[in-house]
N, C-alpha and C. Protein backbone atom coordinates (compact mmCIF):
# COMPACT_ATOMS: atom_id res chain seq x y z
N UNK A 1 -9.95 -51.91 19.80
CA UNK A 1 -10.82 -51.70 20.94
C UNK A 1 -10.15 -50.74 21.90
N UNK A 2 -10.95 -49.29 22.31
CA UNK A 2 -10.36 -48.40 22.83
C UNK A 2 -10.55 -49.21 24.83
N UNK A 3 -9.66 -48.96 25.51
CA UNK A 3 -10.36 -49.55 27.27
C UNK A 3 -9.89 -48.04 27.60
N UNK A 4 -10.96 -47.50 28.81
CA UNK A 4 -10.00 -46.42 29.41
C UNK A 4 -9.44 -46.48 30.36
N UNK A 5 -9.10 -45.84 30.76
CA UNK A 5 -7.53 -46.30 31.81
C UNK A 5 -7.82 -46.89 33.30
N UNK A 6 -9.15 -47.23 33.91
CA UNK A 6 -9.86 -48.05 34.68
C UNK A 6 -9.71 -48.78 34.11
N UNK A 7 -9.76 -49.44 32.99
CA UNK A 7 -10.36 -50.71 32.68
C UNK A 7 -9.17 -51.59 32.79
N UNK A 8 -9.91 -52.99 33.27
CA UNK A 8 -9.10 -54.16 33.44
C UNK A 8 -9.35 -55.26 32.84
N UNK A 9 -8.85 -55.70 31.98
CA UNK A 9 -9.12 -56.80 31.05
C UNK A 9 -9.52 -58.03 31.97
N UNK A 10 -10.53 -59.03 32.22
CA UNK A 10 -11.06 -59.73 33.13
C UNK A 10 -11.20 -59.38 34.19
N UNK A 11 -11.66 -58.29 34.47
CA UNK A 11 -12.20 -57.88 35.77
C UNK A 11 -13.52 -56.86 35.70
N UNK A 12 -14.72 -57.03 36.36
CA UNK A 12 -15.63 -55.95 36.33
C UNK A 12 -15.70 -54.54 36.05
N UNK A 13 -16.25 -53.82 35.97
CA UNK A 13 -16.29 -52.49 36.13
C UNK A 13 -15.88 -52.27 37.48
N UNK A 14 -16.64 -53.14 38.13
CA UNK A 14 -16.68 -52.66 39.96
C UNK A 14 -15.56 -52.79 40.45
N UNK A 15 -14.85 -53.71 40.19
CA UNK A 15 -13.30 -53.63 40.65
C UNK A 15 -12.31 -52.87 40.24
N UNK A 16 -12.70 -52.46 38.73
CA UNK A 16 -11.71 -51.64 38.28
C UNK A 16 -12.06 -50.33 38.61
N UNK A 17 -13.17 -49.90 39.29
CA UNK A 17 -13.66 -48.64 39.97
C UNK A 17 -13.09 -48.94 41.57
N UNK A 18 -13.09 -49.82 42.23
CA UNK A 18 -12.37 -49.95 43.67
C UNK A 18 -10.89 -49.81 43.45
N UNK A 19 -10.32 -50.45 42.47
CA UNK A 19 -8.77 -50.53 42.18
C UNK A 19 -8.28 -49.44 41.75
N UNK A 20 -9.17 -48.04 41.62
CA UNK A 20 -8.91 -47.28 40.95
C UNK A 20 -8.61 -45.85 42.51
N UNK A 21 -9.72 -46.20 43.28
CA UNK A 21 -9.58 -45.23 44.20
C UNK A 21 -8.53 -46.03 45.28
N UNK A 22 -8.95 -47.37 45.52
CA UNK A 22 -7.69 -47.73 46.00
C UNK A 22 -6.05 -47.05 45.95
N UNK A 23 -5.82 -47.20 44.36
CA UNK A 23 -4.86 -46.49 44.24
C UNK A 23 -4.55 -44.88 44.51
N UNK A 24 -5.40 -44.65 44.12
CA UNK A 24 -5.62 -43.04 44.68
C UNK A 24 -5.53 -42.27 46.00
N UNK A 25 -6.14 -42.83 46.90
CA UNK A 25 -5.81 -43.28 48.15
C UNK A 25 -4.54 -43.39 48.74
N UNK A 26 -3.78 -44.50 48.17
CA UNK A 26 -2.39 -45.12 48.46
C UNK A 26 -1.53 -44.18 48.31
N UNK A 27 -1.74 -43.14 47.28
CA UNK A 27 -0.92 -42.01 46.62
C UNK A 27 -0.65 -41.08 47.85
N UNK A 28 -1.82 -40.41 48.20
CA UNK A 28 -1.90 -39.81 48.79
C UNK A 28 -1.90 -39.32 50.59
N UNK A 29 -2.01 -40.94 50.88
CA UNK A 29 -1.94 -41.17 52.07
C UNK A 29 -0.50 -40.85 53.03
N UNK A 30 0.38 -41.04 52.45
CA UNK A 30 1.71 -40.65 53.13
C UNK A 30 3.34 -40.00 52.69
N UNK A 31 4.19 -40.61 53.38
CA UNK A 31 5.34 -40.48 53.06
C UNK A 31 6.23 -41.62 52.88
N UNK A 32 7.59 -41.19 52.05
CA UNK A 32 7.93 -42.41 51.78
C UNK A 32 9.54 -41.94 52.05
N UNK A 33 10.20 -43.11 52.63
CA UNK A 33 11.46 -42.91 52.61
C UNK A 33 12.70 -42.32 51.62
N UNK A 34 13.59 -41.77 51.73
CA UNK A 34 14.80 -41.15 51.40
C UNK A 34 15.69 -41.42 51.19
N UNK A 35 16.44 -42.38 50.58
CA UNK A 35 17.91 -42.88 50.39
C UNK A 35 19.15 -42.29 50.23
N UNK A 36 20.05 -42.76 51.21
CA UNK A 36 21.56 -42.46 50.85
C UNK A 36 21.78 -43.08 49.44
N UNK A 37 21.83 -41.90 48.23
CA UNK A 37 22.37 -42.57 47.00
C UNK A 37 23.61 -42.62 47.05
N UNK A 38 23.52 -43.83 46.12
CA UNK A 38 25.25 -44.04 45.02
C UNK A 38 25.28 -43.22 44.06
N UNK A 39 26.53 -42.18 44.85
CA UNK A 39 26.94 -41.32 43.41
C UNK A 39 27.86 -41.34 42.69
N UNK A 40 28.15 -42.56 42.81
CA UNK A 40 29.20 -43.16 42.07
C UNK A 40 29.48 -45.17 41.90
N UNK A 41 29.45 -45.33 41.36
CA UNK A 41 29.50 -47.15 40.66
C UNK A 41 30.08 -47.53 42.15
N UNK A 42 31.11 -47.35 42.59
CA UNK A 42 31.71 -47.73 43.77
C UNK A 42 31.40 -47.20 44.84
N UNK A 43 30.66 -46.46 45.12
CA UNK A 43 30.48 -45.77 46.51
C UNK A 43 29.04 -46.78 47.39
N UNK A 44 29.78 -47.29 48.28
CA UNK A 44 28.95 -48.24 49.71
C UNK A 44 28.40 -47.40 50.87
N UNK A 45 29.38 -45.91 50.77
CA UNK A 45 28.83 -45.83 52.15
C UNK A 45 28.96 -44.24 51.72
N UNK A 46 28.48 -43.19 52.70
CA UNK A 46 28.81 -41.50 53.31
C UNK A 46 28.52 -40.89 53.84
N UNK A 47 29.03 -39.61 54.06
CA UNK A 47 28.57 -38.80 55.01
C UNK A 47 27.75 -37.89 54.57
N UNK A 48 26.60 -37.26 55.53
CA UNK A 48 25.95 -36.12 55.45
C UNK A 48 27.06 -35.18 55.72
N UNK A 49 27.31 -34.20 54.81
CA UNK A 49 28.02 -33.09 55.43
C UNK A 49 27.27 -32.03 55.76
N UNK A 50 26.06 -31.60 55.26
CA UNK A 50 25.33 -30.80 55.38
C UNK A 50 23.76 -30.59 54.88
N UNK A 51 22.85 -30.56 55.50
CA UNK A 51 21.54 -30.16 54.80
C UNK A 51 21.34 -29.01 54.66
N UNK A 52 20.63 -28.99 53.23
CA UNK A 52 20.13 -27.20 52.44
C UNK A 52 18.81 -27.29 53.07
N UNK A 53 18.11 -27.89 53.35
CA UNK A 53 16.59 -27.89 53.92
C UNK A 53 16.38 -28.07 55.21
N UNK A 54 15.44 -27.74 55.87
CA UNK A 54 14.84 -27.71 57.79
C UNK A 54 14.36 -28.91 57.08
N UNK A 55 13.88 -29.83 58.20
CA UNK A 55 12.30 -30.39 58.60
C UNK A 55 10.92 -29.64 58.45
N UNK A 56 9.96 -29.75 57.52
CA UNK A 56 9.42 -29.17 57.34
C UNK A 56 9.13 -28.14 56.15
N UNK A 57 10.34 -28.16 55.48
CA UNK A 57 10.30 -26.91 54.36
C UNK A 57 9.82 -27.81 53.32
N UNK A 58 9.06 -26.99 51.91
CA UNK A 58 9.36 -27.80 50.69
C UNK A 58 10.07 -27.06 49.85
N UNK A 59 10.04 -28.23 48.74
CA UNK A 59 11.49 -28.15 47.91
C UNK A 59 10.85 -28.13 46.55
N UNK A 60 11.36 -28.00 45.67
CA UNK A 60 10.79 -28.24 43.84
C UNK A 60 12.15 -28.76 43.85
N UNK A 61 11.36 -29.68 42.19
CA UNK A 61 12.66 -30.03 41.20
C UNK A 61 13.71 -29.36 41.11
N UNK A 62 15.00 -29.73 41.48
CA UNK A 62 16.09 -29.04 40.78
C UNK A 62 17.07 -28.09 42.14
N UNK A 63 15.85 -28.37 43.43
CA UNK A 63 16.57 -27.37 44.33
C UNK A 63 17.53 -28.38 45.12
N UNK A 64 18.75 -27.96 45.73
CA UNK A 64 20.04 -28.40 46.83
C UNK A 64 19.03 -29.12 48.03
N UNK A 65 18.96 -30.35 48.09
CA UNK A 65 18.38 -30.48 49.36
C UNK A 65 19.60 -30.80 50.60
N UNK A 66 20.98 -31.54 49.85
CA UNK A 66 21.93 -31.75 50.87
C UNK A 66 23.35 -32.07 49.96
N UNK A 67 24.37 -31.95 50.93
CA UNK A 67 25.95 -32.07 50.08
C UNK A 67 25.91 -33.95 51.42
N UNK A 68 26.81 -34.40 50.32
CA UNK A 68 26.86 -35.69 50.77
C UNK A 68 28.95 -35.87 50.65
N UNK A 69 29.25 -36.33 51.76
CA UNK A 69 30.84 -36.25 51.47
C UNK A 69 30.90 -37.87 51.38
N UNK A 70 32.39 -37.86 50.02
CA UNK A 70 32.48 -39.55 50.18
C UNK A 70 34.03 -39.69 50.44
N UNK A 71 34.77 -40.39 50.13
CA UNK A 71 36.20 -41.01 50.42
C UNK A 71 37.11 -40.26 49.20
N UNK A 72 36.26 -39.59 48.16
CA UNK A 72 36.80 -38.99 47.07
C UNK A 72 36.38 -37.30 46.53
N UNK A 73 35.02 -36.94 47.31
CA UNK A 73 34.70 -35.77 46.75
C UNK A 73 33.60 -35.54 48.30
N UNK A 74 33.17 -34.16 47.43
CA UNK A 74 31.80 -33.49 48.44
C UNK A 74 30.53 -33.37 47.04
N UNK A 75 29.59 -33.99 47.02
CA UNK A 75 28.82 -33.80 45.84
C UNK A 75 27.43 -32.94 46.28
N UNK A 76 26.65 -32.07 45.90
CA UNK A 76 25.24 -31.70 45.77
C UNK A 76 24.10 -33.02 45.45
N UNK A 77 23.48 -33.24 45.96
CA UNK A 77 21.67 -34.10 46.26
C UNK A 77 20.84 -32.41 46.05
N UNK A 78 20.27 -32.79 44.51
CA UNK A 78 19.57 -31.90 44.09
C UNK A 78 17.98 -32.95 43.77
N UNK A 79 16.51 -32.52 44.24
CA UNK A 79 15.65 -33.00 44.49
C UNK A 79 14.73 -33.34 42.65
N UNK A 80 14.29 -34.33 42.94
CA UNK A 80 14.57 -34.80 41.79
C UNK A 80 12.51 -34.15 41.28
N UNK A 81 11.91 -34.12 42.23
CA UNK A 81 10.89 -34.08 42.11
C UNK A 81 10.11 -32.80 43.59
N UNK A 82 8.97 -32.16 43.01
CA UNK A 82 8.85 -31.29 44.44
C UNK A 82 8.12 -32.39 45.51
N UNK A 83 8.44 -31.77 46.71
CA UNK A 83 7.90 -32.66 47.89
C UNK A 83 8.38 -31.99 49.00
N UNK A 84 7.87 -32.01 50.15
CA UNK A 84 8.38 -31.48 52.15
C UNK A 84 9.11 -32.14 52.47
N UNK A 85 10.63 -32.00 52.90
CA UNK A 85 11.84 -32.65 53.85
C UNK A 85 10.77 -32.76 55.45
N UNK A 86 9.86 -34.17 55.32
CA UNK A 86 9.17 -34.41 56.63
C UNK A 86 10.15 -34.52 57.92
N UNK A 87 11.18 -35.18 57.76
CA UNK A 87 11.74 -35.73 59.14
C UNK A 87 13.06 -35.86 58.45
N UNK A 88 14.47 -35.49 59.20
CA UNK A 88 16.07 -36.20 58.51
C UNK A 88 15.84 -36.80 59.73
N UNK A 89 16.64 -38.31 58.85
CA UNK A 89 16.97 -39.27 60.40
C UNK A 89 18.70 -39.56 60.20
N UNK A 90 19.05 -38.62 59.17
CA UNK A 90 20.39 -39.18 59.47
C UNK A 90 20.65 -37.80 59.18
N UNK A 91 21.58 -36.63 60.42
CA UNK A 91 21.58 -35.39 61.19
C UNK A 91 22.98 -35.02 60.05
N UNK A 92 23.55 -33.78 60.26
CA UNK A 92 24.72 -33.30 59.71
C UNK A 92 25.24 -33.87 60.45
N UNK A 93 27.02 -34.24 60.09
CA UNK A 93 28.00 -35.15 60.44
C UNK A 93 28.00 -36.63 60.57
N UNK A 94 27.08 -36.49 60.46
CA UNK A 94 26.77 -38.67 60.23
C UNK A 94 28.00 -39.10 59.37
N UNK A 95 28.84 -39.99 59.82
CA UNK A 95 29.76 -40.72 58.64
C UNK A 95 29.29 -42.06 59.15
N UNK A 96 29.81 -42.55 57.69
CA UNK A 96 29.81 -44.48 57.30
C UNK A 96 28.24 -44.80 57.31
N UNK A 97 27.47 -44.04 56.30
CA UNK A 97 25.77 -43.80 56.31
C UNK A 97 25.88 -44.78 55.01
N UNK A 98 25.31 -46.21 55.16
CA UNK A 98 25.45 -46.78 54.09
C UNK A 98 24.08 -46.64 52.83
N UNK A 99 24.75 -46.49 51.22
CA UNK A 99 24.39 -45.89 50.07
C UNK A 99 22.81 -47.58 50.89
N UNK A 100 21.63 -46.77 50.17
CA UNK A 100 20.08 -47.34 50.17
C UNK A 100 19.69 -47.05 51.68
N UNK A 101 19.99 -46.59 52.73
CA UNK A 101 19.32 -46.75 54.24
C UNK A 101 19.19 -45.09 54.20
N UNK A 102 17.73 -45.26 55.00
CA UNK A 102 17.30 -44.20 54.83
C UNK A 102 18.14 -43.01 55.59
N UNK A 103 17.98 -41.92 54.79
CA UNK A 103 18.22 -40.55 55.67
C UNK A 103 17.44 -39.47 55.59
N UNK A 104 16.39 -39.33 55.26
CA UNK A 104 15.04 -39.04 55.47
C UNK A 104 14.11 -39.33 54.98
N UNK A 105 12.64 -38.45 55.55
CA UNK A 105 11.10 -38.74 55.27
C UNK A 105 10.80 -37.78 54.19
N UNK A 106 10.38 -38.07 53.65
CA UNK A 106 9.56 -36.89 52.69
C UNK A 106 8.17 -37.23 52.37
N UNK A 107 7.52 -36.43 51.49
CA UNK A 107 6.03 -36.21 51.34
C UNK A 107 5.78 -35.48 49.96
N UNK A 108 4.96 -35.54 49.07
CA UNK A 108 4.33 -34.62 48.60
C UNK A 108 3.57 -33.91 49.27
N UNK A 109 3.48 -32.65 48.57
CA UNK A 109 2.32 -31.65 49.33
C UNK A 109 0.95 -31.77 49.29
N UNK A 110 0.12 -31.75 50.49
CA UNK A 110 -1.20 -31.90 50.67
C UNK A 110 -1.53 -34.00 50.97
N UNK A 111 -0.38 -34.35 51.27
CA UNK A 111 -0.57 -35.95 51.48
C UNK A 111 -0.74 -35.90 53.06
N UNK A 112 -1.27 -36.74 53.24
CA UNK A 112 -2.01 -36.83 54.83
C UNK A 112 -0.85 -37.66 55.64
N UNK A 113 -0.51 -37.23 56.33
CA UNK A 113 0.70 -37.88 57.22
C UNK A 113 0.16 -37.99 58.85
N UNK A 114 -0.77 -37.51 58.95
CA UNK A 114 -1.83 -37.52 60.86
C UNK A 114 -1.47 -38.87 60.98
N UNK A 115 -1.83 -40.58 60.08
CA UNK A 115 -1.91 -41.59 60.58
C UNK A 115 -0.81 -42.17 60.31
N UNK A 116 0.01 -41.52 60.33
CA UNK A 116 1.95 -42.07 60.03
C UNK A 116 2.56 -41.88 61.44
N UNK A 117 3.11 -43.26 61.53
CA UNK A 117 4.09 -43.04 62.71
C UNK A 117 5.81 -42.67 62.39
N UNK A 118 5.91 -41.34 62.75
CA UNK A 118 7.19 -41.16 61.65
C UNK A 118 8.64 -40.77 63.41
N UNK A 119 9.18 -41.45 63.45
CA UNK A 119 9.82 -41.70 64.78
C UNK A 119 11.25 -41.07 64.47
């Protein structure tokens, strides 16, 4: 039995047509936070040493968005996917920026950000 990709096994058509733009919607509606990665098994915490991008610019796959310094090296944050550097909240020279808390906003392009409160 072929379902197409709406379809929801015990659920209507009608829901799987609401659940469908729902999601669609959700996609497109904003931005989503930025993480200080672990670039390394042991690394808790680091510094911004520098951003390759403004506020505002976009980026594609593969481009320098920032060098991150740790207790052992200076590494490249190359963007894993395209999207707009919306907002950095954690500035050049930031130290002890712990690895998962955000250090910026980003966006795909053409996502609606008017009803985002981005501070």
């Amino acid at each position: 039995m072929l379902l197409s990709r709406f379809a929801v096994v015990g659920r209507s058509a009608r829901a799987a047509t609401a659940a469908a733009r729902f999601h669609t919607a959700a996609v497109r509606a904003g931005a989503s936070q930025f993480t200080m990665p672990a670039l390394s098994p042991t690394m808790t915490e680091g510094g911004i040493a520098r951003w390759e991008k403004k506020e505002g610019d976009s980026y594609s796959a593969g481009d320098l968005l920032l060098q991150i310094e740790t207790d052992k090296a200076q590494m490249d944050v190359e963007a894993q996917d395209d999207g707009i550097l919306v907002k950095i909240l954690a500035p050049e020279g930031a130290q002890n920026v712990a690895v998962n808390s955000p250090i910026a906003i980003i966006a795909e392009e053409g996502d609606d950000l008017a009803g985002i409160d981005i501070a």
